[in-house]
Protein backbone atom coordinates (compact mmCIF):
# COMPACT_ATOMS: atom_id res chain seq x y z
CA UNK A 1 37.98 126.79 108.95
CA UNK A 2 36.23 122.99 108.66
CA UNK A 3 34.84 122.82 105.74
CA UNK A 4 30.39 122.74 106.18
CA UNK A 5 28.78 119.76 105.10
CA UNK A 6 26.45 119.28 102.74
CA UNK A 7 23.40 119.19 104.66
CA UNK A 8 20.37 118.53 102.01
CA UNK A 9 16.83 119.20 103.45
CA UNK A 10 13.66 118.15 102.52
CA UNK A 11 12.49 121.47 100.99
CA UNK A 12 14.88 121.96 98.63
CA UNK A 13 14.21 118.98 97.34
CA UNK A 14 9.76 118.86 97.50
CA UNK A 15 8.49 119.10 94.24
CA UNK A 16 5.97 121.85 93.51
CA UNK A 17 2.99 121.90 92.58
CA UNK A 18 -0.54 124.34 92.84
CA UNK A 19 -1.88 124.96 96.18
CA UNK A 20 1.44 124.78 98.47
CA UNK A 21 2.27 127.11 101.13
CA UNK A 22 5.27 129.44 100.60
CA UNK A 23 8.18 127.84 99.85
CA UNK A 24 11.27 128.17 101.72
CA UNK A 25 13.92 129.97 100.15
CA UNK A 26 15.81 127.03 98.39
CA UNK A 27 18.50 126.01 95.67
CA UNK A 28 18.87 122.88 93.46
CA UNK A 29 20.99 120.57 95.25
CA UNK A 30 23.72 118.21 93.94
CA UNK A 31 21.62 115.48 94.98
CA UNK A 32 20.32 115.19 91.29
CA UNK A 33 22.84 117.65 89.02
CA UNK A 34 25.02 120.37 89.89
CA UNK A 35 24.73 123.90 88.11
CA UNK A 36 26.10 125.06 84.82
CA UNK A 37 26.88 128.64 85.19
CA UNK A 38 27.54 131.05 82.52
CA UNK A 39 29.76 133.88 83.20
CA UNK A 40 29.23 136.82 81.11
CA UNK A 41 32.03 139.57 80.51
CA UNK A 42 30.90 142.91 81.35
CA UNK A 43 32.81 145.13 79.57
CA UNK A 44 36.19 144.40 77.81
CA UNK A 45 38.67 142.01 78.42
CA UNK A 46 42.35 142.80 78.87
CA UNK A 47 44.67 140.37 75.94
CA UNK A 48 46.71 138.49 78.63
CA UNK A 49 43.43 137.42 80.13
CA UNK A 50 40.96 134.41 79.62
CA UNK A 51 38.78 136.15 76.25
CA UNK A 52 35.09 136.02 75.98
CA UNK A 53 32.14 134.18 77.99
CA UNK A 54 33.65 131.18 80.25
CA UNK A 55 31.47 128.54 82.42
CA UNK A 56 31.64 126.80 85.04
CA UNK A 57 30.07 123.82 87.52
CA UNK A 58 29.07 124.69 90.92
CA UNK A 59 27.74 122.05 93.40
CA UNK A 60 25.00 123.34 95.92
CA UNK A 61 23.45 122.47 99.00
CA UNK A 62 21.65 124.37 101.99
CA UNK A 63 22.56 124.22 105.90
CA UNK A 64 19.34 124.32 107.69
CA UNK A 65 19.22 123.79 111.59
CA UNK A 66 16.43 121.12 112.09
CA UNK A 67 13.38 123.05 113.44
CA UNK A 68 14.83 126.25 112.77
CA UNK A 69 12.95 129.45 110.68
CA UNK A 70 16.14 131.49 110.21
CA UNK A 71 16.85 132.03 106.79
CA UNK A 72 19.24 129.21 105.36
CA UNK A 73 22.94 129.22 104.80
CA UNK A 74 23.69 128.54 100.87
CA UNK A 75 27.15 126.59 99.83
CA UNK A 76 28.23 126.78 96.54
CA UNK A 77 31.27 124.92 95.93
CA UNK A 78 34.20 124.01 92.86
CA UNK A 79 34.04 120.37 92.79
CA UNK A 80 37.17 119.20 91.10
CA UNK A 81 39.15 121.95 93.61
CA UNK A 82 41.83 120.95 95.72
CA UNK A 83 42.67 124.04 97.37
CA UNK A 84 43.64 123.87 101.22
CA UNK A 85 41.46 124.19 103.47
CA UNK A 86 38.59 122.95 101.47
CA UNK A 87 36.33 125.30 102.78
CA UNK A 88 38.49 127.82 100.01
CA UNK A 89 36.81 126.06 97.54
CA UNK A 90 33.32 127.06 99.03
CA UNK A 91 31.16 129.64 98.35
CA UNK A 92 28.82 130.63 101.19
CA UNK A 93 25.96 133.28 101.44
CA UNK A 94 22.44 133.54 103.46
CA UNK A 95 19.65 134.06 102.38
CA UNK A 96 17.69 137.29 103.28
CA UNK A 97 14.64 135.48 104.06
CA UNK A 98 13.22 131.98 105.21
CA UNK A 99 10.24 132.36 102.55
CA UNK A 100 10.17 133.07 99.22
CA UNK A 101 9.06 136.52 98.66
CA UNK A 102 5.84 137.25 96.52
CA UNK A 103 8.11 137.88 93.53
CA UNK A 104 9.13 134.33 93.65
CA UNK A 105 13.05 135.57 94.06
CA UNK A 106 15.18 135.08 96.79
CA UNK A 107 18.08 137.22 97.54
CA UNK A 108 21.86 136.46 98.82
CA UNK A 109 23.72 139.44 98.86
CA UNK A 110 27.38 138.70 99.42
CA UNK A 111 28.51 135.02 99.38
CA UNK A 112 32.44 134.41 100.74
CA UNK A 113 35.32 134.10 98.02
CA UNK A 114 35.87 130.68 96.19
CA UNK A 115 39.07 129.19 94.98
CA UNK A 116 39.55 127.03 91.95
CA UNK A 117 42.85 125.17 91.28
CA UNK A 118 41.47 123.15 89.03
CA UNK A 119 39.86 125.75 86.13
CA UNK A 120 40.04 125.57 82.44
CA UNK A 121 38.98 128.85 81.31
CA UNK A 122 38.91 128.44 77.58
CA UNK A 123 40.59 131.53 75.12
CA UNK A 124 43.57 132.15 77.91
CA UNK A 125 46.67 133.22 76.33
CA UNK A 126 48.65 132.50 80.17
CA UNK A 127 48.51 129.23 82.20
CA UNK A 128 45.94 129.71 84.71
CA UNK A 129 47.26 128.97 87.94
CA UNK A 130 43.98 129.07 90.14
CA UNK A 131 41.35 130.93 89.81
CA UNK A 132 39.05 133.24 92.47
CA UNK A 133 35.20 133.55 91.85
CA UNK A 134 33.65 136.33 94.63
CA UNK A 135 29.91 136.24 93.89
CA UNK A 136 27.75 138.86 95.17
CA UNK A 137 23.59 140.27 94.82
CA UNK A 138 22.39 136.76 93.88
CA UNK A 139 18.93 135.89 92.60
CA UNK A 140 17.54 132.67 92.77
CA UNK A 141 13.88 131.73 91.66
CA UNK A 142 12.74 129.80 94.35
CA UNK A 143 9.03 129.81 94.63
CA UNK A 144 7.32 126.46 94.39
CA UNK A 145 7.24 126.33 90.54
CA UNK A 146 10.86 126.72 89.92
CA UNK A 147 12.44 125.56 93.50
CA UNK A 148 16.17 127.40 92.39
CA UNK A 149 15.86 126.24 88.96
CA UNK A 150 17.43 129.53 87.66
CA UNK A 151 19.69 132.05 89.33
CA UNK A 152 22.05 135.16 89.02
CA UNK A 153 24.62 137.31 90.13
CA UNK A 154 27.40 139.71 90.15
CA UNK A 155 30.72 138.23 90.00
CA UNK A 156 34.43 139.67 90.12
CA UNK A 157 37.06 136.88 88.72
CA UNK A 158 40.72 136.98 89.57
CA UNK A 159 42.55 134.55 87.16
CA UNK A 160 45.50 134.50 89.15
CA UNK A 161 47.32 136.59 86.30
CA UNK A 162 49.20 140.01 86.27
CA UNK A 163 46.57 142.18 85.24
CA UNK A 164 43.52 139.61 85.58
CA UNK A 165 42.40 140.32 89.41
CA UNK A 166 39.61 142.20 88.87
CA UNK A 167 37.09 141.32 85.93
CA UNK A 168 33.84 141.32 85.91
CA UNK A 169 30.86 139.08 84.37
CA UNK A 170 27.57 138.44 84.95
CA UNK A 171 27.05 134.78 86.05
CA UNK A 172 23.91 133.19 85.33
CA UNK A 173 22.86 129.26 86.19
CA UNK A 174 20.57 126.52 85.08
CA UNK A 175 19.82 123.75 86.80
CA UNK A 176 19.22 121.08 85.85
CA UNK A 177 21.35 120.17 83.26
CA UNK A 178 19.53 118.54 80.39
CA UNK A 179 21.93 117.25 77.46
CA UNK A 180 20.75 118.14 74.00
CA UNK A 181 21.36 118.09 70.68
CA UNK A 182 19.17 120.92 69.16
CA UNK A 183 16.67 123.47 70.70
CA UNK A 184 13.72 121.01 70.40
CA UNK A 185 14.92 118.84 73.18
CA UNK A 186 15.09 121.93 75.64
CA UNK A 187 11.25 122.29 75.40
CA UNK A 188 9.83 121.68 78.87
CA UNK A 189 6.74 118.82 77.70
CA UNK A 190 8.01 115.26 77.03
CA UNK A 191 6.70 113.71 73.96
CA UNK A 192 6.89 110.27 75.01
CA UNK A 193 7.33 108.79 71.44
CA UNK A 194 11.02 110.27 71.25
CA UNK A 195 14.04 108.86 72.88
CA UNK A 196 15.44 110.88 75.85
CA UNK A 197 17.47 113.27 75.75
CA UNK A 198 20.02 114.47 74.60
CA UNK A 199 18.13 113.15 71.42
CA UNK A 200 14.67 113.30 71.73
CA UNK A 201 11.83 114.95 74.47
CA UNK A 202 11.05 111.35 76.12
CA UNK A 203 11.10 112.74 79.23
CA UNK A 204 11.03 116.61 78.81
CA UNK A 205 14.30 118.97 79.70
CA UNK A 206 13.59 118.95 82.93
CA UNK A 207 13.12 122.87 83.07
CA UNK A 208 10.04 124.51 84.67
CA UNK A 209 6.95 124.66 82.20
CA UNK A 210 7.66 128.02 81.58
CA UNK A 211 11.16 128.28 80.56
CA UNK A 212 12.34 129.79 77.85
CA UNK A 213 15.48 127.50 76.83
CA UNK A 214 17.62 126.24 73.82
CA UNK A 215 20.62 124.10 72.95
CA UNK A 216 23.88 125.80 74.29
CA UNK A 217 26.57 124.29 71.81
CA UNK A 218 28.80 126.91 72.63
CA UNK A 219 32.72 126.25 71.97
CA UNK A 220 33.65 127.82 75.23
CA UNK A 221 31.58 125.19 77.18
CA UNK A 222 32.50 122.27 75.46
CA UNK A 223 36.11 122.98 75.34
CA UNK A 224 36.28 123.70 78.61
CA UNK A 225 38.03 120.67 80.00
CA UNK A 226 36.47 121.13 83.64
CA UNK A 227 33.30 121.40 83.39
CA UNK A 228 33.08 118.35 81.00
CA UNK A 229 34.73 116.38 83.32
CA UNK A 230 32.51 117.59 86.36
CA UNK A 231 29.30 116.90 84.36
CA UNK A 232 30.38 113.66 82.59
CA UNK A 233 32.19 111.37 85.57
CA UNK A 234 30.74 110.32 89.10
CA UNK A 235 27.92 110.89 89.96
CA UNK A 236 26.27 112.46 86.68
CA UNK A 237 27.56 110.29 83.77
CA UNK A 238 25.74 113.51 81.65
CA UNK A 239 26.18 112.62 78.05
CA UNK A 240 28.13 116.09 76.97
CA UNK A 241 30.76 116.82 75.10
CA UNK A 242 32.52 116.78 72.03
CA UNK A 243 31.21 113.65 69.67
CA UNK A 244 29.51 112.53 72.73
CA UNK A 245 26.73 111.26 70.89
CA UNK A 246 26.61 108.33 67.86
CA UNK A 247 23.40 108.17 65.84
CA UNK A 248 21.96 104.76 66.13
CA UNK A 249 21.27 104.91 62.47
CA UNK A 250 24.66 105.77 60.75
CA UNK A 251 27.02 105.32 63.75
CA UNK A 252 27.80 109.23 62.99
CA UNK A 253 29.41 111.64 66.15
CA UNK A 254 27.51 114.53 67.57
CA UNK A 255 28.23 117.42 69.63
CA UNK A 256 26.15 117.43 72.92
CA UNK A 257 25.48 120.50 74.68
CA UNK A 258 23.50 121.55 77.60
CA UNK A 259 20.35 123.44 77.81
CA UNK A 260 20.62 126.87 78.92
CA UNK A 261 18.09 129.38 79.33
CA UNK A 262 17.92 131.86 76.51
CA UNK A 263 16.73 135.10 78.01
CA UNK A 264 18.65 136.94 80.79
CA UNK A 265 16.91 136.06 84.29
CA UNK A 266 14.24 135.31 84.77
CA UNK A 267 14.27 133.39 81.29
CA UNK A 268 10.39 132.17 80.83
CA UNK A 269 7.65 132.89 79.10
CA UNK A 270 6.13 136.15 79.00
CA UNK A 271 2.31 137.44 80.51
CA UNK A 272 -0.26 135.97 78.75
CA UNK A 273 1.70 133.35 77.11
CA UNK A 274 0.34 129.45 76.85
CA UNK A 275 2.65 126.29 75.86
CA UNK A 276 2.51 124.54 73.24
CA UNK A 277 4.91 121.28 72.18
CA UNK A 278 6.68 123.52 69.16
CA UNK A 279 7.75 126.17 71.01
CA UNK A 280 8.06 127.12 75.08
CA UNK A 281 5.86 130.59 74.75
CA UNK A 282 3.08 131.22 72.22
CA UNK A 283 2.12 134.85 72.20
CA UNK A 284 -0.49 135.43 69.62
CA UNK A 285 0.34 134.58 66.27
CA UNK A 286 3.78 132.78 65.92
CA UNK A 287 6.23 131.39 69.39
CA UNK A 288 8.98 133.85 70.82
CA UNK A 289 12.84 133.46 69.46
CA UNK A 290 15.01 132.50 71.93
């Protein structure tokens, strides 16, 4: 099968803002970043297999007949993949709807299987020879104020090793990807006296107002060879990685991670809440831990 193209349409790009109609059931496109996804074991891990939480990079994009109210195709794909036909290397789903439902979350139940020939999984104990992701009961919060910002789903991995065909995480995805070198940049308002990011707030995390974020300097992400590649080469040039940042001041190396939503979905702020620029929820006295 031909691989789809990328077909980007205007909603699921159109920013949002108070007093819009519905929004179209949507994702964040590679046009800006793709998404970091975090995949989540559920239960335990057999010891020939990839150990403990794993990530990845997933390009998206939407397929949209011009003029058409059917709900939209969704493609997810493995960008460094160079599996044959190239379509293997795609994830695609429908939406249930066209609109976003009142909740603000749109659905995809099943999405097709996607191959990876190109995956580092970090803690393996085997070579990984390519790896299967089969995604399944997908959120996405799609309503005008988050436009796919944040999404999740069920997900059964096959590793491509004897007794790895079958495990299970729960994936969940932020987009877009903000580098960062402590929780304070992940907070939503920019504070235009700092530099940008991944230093400073000069122009915000990107994140909806409401997100409850922090700074993922997880090992497994930044030693996973693929996604730091995906996220630092053409055409992101994201400044991540291991001593990817030197202080102006002392020429000293950082580690730069991403920032990553620290509540299981929906991460944001709780009813009743109000933002502040020290913290992403204030609920009466004192701001929420991520």
């Amino acid at each position: 099968m031909r691989a789809l193209p990328l077909v980007l349409t205007v909603g699921s790009i159109t920013l949002g803002c108070p007093g819009l109609p519905e929004a179209p059931c949507q994702v964040g496109t590679s046009l800006i970043t793709p998404y970091l996804v975090q995949l989540r074991p559920v239960g335990s891990v057999p010891d020939q297999c990839p150990q403990g939480q794993q990530y990845q990079a997933l390009t998206a994009s939407v397929y949209r007949p011009l003029g058409s109210s059917d709900p939209v195709t969704v493609v997810f794909a493995l960008p460094l993949s160079t599996v044959e036909p190239p379509s293997a290397a795609q994830a695609l789903g429908r939406f249930e709807t066209f609109l976003t439902p009142t909740s603000g979350v749109c659905t995809i139940d099943s999405l097709t299987p996607a191959t990876d020939d190109a995956a580092t999984p970090t803690g393996t104990p085997s070579p990984v020879p390519a790896v299967t992701y089969a995604l399944s009961d997908m959120l996405v919060l799609a309503d005008t104020e988050h436009q796919g910002a944040q999404l999740q789903a069920n997900l059964v991995v096959d590793y491509g090793i004897p007794g790895c065909n079958s495990l299970r995480y729960v994936a969940q995805a932020v987009y877009l990807i903000t580098p960062c070198l402590n929780d304070s940049v992940c907070l939503p308002e920019p504070v235009a006296t700092e530099p940008w990011a991944p230093a400073g707030r000069g122009l915000g995390s990107g994140l909806p107002a409401d997100s409850r974020a922090f700074c993922n300097l997880d090992p497994a992400l930044l030693d996973n060879s693929e996604v730091m590649t995906v996220l630092q080469s053409r055409p992101y040039f994201l400044q991540v990685g291991r001593e990817a940042y030197e202080d102006p001041n002392d020429g000293s190396l950082h580690d730069v991670g991403i920032c990553f939503y620290s509540e299981p979905f929906p991460s944001l702020c709780p009813s009743g809440s109000t933002l502040s620029t020290s913290g992403p929820c204030i609920v009466g006295p004192g701001s929420n831990p991520h």
